[in-house]
PDB file of N, CA and C in Angstrom:
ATOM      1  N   UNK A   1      87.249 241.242 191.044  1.00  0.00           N
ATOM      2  CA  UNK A   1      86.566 240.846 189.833  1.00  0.00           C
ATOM      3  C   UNK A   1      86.437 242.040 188.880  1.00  0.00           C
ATOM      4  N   UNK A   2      86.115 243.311 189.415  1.00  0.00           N
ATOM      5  CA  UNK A   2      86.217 244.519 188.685  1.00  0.00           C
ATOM      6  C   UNK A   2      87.097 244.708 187.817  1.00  0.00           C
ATOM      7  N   UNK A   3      88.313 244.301 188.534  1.00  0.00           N
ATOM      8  CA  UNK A   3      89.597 244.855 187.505  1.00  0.00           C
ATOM      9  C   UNK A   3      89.968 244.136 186.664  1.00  0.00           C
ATOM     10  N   UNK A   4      89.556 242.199 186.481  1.00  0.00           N
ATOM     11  CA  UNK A   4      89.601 241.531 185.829  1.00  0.00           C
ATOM     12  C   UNK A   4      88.540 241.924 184.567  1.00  0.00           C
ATOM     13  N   UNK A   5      87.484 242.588 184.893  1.00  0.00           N
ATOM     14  CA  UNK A   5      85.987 242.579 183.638  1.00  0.00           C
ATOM     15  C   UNK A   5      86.707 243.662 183.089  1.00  0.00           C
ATOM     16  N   UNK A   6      87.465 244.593 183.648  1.00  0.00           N
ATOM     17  CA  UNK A   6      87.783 245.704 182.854  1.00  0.00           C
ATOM     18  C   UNK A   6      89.115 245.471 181.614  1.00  0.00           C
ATOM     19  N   UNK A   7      90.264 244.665 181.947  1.00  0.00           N
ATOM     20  CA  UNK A   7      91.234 244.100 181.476  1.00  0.00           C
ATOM     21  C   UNK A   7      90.413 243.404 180.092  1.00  0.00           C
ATOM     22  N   UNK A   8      89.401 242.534 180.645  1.00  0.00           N
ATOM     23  CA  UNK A   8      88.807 241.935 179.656  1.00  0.00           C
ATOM     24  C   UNK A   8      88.310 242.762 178.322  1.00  0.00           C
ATOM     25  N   UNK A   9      87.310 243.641 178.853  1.00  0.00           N
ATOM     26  CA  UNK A   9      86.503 244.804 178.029  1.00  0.00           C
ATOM     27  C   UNK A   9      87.672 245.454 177.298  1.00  0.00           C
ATOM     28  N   UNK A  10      88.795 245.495 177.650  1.00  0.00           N
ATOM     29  CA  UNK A  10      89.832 246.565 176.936  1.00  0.00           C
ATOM     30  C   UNK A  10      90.280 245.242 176.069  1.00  0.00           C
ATOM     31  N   UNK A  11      90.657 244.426 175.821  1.00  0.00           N
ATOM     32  CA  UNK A  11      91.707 244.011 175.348  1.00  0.00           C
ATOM     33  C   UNK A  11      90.960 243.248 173.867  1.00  0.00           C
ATOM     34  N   UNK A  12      89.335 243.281 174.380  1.00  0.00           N
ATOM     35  CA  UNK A  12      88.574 242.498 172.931  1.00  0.00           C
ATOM     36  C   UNK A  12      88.482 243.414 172.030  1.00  0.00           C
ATOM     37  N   UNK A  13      88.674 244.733 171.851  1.00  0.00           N
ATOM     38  CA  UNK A  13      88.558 245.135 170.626  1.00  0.00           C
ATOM     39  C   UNK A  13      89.495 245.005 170.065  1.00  0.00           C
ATOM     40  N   UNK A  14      90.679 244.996 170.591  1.00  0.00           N
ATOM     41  CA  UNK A  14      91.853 243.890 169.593  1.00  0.00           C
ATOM     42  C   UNK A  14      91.640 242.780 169.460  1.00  0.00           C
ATOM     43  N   UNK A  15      91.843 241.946 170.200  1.00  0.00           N
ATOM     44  CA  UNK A  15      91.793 240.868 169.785  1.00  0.00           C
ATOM     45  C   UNK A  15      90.249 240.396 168.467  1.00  0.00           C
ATOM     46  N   UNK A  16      89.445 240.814 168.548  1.00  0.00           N
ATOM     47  CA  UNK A  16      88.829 240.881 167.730  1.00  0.00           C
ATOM     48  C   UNK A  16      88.891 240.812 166.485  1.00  0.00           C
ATOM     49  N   UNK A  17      89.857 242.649 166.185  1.00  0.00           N
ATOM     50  CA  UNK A  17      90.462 243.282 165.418  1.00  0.00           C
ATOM     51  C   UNK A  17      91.465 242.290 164.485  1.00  0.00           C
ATOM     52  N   UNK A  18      92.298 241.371 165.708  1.00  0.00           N
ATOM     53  CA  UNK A  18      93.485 240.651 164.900  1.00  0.00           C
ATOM     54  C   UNK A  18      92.520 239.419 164.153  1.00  0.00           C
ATOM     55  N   UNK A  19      91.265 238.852 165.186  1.00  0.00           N
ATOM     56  CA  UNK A  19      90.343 237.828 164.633  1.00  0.00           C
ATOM     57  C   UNK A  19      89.821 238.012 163.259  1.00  0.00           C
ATOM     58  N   UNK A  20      88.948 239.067 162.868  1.00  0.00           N
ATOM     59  CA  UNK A  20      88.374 239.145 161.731  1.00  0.00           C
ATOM     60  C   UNK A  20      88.401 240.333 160.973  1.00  0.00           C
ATOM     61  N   UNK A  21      89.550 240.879 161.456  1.00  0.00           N
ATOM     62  CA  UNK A  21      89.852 242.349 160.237  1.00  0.00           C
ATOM     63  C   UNK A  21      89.343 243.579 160.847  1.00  0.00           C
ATOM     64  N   UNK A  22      89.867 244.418 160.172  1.00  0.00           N
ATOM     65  CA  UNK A  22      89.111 245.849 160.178  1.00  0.00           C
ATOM     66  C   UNK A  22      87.811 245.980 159.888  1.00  0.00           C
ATOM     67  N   UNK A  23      87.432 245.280 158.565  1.00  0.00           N
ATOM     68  CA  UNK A  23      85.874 245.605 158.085  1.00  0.00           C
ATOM     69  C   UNK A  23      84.406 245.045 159.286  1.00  0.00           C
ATOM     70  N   UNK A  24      84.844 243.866 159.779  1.00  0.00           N
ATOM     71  CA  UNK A  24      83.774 243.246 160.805  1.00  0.00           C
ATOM     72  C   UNK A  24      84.611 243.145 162.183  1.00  0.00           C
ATOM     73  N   UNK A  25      85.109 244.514 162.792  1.00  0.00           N
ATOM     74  CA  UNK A  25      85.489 244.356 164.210  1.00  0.00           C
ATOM     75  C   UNK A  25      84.205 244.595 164.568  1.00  0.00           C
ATOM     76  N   UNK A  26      83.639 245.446 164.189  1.00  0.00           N
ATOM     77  CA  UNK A  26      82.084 246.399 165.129  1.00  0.00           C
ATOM     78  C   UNK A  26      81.537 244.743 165.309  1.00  0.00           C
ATOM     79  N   UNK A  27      81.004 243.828 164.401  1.00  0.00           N
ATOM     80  CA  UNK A  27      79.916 243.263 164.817  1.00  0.00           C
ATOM     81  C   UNK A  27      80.636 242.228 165.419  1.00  0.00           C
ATOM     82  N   UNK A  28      81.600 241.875 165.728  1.00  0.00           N
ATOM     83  CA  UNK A  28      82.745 241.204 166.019  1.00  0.00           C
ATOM     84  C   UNK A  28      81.969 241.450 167.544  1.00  0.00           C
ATOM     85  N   UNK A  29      82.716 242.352 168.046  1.00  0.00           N
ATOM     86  CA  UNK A  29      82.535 243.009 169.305  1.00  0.00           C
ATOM     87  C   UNK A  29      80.587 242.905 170.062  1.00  0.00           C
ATOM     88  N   UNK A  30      79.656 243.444 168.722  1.00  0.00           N
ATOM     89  CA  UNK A  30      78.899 242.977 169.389  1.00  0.00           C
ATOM     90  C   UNK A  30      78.586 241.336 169.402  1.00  0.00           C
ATOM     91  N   UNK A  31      79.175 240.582 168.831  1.00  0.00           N
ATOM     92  CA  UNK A  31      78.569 239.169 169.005  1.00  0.00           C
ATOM     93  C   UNK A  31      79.014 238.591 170.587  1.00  0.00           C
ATOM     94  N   UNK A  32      80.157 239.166 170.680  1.00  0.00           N
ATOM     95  CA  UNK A  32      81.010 238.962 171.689  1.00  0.00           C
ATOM     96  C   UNK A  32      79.967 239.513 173.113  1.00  0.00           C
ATOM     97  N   UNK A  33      79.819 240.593 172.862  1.00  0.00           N
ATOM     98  CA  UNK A  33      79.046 240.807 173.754  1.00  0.00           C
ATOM     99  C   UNK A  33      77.584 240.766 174.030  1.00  0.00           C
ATOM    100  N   UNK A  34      76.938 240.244 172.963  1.00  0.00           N
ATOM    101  CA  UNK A  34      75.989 239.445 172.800  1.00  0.00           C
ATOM    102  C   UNK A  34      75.656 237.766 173.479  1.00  0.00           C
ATOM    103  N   UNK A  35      76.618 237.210 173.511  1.00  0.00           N
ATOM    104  CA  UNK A  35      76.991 235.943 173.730  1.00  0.00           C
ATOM    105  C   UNK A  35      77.242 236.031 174.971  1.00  0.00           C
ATOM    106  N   UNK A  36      77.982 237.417 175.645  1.00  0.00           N
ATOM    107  CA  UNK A  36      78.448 237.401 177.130  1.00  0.00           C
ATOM    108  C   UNK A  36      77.477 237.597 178.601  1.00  0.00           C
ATOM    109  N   UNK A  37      75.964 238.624 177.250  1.00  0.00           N
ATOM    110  CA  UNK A  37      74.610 238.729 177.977  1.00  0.00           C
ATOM    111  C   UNK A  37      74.019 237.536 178.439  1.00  0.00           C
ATOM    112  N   UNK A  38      74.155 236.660 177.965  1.00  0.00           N
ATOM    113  CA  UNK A  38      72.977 235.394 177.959  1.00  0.00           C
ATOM    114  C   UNK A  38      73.918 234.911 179.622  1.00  0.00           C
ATOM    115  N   UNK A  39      74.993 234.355 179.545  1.00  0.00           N
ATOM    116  CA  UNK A  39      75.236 233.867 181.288  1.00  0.00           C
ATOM    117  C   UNK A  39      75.125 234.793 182.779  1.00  0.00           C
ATOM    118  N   UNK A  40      75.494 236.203 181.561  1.00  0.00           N
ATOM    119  CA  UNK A  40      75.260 237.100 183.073  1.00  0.00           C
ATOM    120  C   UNK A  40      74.079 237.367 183.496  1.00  0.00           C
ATOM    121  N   UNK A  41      73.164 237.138 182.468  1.00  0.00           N
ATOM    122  CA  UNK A  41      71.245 237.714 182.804  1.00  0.00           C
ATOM    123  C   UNK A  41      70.988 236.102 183.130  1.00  0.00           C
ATOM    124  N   UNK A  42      71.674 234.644 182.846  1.00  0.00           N
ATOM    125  CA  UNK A  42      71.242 233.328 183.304  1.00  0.00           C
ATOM    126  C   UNK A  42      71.741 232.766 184.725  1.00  0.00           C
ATOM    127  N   UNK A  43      72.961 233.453 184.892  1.00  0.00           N
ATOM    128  CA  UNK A  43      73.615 232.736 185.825  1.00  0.00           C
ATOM    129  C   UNK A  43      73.359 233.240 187.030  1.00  0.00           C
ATOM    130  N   UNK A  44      73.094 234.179 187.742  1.00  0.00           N
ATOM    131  CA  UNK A  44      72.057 234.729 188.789  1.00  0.00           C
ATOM    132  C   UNK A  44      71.479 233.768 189.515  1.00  0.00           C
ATOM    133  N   UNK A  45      70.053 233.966 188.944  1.00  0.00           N
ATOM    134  CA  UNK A  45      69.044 232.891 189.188  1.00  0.00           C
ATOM    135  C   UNK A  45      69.159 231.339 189.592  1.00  0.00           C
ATOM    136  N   UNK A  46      70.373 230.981 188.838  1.00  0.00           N
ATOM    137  CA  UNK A  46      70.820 229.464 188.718  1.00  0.00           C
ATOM    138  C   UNK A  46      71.677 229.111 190.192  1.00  0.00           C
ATOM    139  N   UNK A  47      71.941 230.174 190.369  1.00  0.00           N
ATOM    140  CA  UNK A  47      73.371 230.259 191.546  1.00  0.00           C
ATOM    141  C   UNK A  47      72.215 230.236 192.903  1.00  0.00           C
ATOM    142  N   UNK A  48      71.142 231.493 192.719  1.00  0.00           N
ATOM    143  CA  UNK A  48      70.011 231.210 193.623  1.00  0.00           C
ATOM    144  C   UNK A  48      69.554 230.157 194.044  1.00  0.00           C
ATOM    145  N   UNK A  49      68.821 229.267 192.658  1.00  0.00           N
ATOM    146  CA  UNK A  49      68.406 227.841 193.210  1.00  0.00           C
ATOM    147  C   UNK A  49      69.249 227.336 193.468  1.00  0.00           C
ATOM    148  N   UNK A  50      70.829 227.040 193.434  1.00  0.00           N
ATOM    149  CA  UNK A  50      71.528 225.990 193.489  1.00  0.00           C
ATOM    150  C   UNK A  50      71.647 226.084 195.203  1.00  0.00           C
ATOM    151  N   UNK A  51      71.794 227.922 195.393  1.00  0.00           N
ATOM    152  CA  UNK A  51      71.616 228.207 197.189  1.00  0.00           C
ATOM    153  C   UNK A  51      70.166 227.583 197.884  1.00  0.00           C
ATOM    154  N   UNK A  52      69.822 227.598 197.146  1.00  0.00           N
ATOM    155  CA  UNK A  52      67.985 227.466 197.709  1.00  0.00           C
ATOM    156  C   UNK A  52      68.177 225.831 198.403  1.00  0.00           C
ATOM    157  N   UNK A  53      68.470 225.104 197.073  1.00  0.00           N
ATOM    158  CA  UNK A  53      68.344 224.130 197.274  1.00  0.00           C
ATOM    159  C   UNK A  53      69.530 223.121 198.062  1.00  0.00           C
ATOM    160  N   UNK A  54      70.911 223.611 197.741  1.00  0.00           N
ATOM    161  CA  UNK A  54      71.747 223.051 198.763  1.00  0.00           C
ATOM    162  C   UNK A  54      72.199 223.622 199.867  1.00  0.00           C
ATOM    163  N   UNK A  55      71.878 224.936 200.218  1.00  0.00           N
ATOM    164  CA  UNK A  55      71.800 225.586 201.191  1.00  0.00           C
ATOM    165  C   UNK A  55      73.638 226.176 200.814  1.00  0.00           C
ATOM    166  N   UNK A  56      74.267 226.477 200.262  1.00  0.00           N
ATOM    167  CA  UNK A  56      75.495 226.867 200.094  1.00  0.00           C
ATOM    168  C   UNK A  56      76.020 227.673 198.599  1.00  0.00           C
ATOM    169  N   UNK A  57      76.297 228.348 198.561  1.00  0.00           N
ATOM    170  CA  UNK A  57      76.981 228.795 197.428  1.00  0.00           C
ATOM    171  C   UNK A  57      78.010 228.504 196.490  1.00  0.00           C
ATOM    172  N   UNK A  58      78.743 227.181 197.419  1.00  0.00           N
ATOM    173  CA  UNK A  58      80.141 226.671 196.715  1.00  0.00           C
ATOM    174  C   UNK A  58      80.119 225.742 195.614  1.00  0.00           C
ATOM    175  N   UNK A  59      78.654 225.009 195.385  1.00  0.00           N
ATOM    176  CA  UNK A  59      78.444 224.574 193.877  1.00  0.00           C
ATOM    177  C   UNK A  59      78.661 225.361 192.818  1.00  0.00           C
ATOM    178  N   UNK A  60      77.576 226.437 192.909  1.00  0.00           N
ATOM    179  CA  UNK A  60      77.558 227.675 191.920  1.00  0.00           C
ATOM    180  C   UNK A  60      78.911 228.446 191.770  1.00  0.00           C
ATOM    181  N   UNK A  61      79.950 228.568 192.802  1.00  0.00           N
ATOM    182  CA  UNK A  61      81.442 229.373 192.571  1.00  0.00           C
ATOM    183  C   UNK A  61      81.757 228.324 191.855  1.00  0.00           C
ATOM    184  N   UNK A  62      81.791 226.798 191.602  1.00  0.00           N
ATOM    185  CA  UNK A  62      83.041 225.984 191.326  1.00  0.00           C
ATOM    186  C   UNK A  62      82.194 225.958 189.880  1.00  0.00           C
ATOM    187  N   UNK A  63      81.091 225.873 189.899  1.00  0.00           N
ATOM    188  CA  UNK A  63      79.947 225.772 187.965  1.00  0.00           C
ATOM    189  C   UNK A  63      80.618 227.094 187.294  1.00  0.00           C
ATOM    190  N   UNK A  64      80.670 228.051 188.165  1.00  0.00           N
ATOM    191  CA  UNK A  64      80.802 229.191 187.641  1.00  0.00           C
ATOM    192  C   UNK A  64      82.289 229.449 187.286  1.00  0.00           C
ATOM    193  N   UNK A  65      83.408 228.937 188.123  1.00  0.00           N
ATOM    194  CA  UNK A  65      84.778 229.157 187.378  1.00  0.00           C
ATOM    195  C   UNK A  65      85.591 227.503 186.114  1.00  0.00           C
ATOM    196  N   UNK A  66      84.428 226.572 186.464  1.00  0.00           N
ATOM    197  CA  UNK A  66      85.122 225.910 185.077  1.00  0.00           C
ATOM    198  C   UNK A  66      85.000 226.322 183.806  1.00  0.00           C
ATOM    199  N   UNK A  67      83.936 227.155 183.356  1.00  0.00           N
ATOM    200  CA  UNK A  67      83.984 227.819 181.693  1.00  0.00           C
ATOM    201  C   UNK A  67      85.158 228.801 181.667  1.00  0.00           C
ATOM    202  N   UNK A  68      85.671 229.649 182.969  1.00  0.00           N
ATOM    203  CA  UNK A  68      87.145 230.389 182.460  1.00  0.00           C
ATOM    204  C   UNK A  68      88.407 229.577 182.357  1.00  0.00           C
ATOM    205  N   UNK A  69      88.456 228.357 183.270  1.00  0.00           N
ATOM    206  CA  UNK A  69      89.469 227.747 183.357  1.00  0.00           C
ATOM    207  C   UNK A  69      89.262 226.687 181.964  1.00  0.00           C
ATOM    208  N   UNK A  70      88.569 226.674 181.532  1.00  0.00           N
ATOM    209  CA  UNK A  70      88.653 225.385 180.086  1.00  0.00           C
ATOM    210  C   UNK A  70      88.853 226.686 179.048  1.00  0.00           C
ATOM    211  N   UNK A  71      88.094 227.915 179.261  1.00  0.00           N
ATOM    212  CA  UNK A  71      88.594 228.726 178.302  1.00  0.00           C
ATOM    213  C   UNK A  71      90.279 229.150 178.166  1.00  0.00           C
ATOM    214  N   UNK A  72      90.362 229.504 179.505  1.00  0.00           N
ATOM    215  CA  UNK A  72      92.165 229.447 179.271  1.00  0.00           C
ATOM    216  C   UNK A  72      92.976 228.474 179.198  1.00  0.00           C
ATOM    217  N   UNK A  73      92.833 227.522 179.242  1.00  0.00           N
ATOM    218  CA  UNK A  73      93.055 226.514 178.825  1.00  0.00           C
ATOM    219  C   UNK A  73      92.996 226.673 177.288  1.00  0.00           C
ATOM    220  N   UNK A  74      91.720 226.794 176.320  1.00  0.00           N
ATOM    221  CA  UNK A  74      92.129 226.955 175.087  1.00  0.00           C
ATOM    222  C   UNK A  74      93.018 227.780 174.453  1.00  0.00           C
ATOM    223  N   UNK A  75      92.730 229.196 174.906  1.00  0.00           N
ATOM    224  CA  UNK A  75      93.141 230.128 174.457  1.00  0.00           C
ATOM    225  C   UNK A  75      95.016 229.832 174.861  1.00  0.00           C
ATOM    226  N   UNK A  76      95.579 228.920 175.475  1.00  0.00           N
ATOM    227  CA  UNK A  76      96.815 228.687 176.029  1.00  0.00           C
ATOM    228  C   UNK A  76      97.366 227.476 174.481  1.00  0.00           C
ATOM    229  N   UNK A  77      96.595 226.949 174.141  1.00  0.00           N
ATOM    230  CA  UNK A  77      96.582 226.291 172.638  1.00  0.00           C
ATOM    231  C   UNK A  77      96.512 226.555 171.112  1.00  0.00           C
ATOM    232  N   UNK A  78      96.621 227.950 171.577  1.00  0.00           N
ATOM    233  CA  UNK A  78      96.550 229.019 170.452  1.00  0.00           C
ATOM    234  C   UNK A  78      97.742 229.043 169.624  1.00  0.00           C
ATOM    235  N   UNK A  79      98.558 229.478 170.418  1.00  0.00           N
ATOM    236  CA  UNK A  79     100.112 229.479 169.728  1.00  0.00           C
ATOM    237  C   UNK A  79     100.559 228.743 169.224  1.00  0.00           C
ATOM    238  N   UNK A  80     100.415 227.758 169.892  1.00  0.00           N
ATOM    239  CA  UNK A  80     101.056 225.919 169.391  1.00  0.00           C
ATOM    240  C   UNK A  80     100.368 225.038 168.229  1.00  0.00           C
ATOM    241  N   UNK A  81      99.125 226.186 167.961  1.00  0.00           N
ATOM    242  CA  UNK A  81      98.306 225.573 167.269  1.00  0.00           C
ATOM    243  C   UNK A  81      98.397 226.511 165.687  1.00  0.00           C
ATOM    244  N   UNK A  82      98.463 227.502 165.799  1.00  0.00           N
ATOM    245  CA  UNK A  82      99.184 229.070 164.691  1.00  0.00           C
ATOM    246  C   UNK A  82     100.449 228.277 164.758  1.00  0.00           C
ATOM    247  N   UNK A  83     101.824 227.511 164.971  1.00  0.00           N
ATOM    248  CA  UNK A  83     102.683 227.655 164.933  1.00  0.00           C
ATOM    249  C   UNK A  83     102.590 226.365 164.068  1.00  0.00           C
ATOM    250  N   UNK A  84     101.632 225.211 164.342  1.00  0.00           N
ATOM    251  CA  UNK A  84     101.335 224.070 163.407  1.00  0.00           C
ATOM    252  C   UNK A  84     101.161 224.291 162.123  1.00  0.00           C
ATOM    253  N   UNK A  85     100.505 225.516 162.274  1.00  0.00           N
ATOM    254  CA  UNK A  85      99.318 225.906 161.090  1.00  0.00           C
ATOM    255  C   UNK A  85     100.324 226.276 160.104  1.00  0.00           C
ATOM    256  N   UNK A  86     101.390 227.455 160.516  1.00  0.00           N
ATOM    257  CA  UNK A  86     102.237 228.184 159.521  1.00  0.00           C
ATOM    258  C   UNK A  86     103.280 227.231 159.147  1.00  0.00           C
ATOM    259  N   UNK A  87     103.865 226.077 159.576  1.00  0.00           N
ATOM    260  CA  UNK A  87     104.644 225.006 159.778  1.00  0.00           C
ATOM    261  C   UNK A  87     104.045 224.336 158.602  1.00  0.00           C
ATOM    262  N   UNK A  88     102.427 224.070 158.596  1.00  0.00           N
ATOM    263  CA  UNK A  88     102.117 222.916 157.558  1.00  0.00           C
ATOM    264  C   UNK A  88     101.613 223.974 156.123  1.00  0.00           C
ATOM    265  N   UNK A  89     101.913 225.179 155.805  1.00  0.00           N
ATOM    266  CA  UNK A  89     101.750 225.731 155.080  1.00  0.00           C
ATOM    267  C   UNK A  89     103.332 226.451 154.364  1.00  0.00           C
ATOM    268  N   UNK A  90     104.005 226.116 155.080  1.00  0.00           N
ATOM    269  CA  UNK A  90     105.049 226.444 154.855  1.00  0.00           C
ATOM    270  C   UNK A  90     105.959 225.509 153.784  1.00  0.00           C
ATOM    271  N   UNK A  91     105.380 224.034 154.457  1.00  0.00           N
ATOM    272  CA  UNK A  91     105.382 223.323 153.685  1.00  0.00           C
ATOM    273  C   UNK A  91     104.491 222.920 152.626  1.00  0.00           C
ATOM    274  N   UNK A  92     103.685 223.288 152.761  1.00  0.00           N
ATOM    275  CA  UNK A  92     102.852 223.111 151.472  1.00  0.00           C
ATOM    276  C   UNK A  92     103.566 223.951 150.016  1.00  0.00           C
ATOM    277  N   UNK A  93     103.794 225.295 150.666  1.00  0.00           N
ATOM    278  CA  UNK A  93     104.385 226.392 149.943  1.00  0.00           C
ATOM    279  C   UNK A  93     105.836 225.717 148.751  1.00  0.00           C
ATOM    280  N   UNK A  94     106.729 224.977 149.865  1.00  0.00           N
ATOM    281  CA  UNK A  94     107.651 224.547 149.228  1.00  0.00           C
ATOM    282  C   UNK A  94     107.241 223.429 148.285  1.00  0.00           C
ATOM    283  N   UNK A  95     106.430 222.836 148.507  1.00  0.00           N
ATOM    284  CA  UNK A  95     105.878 221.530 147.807  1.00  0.00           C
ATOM    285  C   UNK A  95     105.080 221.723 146.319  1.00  0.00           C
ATOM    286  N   UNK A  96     104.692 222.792 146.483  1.00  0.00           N
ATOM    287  CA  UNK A  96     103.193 223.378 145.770  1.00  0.00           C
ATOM    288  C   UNK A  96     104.115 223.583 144.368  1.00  0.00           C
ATOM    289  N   UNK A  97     105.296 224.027 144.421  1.00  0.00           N
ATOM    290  CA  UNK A  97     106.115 224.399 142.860  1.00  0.00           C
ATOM    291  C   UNK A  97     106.483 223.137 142.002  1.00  0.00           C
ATOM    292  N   UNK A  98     106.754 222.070 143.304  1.00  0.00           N
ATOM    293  CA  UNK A  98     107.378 221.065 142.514  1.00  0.00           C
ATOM    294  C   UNK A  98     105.838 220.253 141.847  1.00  0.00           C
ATOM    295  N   UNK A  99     105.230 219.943 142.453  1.00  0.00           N
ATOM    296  CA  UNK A  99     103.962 219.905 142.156  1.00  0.00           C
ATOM    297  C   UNK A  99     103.561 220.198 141.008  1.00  0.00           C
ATOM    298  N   UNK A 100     103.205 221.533 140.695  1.00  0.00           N
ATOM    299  CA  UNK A 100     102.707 222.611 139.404  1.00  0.00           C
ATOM    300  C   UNK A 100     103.882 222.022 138.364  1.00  0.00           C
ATOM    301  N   UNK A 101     105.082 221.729 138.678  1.00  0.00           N
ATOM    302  CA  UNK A 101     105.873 221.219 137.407  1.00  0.00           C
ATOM    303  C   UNK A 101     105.742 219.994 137.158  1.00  0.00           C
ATOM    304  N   UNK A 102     105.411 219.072 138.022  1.00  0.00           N
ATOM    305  CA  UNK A 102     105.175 217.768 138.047  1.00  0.00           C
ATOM    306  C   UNK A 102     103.601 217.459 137.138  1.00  0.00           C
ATOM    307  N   UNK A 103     103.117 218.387 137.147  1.00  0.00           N
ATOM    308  CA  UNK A 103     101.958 218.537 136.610  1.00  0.00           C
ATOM    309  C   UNK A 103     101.469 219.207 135.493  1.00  0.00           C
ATOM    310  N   UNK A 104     102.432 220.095 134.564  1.00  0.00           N
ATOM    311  CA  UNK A 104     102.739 220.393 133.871  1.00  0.00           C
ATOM    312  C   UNK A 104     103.480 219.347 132.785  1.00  0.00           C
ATOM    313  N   UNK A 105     104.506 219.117 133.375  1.00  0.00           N
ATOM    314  CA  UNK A 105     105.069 217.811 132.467  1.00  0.00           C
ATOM    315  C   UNK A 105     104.814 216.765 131.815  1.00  0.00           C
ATOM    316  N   UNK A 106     103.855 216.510 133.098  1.00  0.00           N
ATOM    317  CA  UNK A 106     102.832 215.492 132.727  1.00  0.00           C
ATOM    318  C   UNK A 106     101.935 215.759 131.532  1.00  0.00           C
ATOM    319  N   UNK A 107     101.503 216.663 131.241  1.00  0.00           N
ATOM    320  CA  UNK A 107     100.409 217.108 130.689  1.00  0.00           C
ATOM    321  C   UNK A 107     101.122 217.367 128.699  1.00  0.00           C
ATOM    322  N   UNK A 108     102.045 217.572 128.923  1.00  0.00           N
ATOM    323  CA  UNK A 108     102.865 217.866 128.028  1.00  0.00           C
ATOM    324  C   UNK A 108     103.448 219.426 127.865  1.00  0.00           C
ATOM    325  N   UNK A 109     103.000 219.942 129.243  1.00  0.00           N
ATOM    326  CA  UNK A 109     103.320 221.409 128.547  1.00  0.00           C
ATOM    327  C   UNK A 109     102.197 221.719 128.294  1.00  0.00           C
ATOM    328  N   UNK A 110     101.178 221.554 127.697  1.00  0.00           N
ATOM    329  CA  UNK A 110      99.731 222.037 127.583  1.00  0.00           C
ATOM    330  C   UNK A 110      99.073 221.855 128.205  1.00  0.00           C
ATOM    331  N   UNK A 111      98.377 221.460 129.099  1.00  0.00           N
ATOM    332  CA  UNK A 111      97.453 221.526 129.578  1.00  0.00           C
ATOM    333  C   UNK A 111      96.705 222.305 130.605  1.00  0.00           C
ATOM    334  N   UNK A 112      97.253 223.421 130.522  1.00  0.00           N
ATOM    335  CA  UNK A 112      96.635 224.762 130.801  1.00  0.00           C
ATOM    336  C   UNK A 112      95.965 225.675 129.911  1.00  0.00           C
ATOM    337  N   UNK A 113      96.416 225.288 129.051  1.00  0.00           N
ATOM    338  CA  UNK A 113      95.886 226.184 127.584  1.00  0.00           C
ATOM    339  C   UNK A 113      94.552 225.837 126.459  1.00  0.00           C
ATOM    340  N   UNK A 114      93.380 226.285 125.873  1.00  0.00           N
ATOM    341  CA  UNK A 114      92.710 225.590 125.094  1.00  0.00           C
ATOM    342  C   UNK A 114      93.338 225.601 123.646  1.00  0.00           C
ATOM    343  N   UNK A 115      92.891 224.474 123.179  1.00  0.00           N
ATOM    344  CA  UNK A 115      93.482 224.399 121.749  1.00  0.00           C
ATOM    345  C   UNK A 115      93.558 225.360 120.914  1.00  0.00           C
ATOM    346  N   UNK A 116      92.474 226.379 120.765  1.00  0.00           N
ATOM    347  CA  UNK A 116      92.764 227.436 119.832  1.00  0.00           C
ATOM    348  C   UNK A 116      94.315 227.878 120.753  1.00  0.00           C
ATOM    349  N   UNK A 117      94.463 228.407 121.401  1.00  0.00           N
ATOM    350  CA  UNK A 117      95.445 229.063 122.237  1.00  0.00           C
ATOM    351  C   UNK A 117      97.184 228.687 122.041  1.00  0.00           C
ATOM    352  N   UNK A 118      96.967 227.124 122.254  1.00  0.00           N
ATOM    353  CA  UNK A 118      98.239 226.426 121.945  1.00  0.00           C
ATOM    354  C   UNK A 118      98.797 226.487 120.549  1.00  0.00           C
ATOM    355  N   UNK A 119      99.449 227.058 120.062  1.00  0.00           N
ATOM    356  CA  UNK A 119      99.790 227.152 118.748  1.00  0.00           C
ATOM    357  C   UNK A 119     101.376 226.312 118.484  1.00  0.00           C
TER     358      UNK A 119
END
């Protein structure tokens, strides 16, 4: 588990970095690790009673590894989902000119301009 938390800890200040820029990596990082306090100071205790009360630990291992496995799971939807994204902008891009002339024409040629302007 060590060498997995450490892989982790290294690799968020990039990823971060690529998330929201240079200017807000810092608070980036702490939200991240802000957010990461609350299960490790909750999940303890929870794993306790769950021992207390069913006499076993194997509830609390299986509670405890579905939030990584639905997380990788998302994070595995990433690409396919950036690859949609640049796909439907790509097309927008090509669309967007004919558009602006289609809309122009319409207008007569003016209608970007105020009347003093149009001469």
């Amino acid at each position: 588990m060590g060498l997995f938390d450490g892989c982790f800890i290294c690799i968020m200040a990039p990823i971060a970095f690529e998330l929201v820029g240079p200017q807000d990596v810092s608070q980036a990082i702490g939200f991240l690790l802000g957010m990461m306090s609350v299960p490790m100071t909750v999940g303890p205790p929870i794993a306790g009673y769950l021992r207390d009360r069913l006499m076993s630990y194997d509830v609390a291992f299986y509670l405890a590894g579905i939030p990584p496995l639905i997380g990788g799971a998302m994070l595995c939807l990433i690409p396919w989902v950036e690859r949609w994204r640049k796909a439907r902008l790509a097309k927008e891009a090509k669309e967007s000119p004919q558009k602006m002339l289609e809309k122009r024409s319409s207008s007569g040629g003016q209608g970007d301009c105020m009347p003093t302007q149009c001469i």
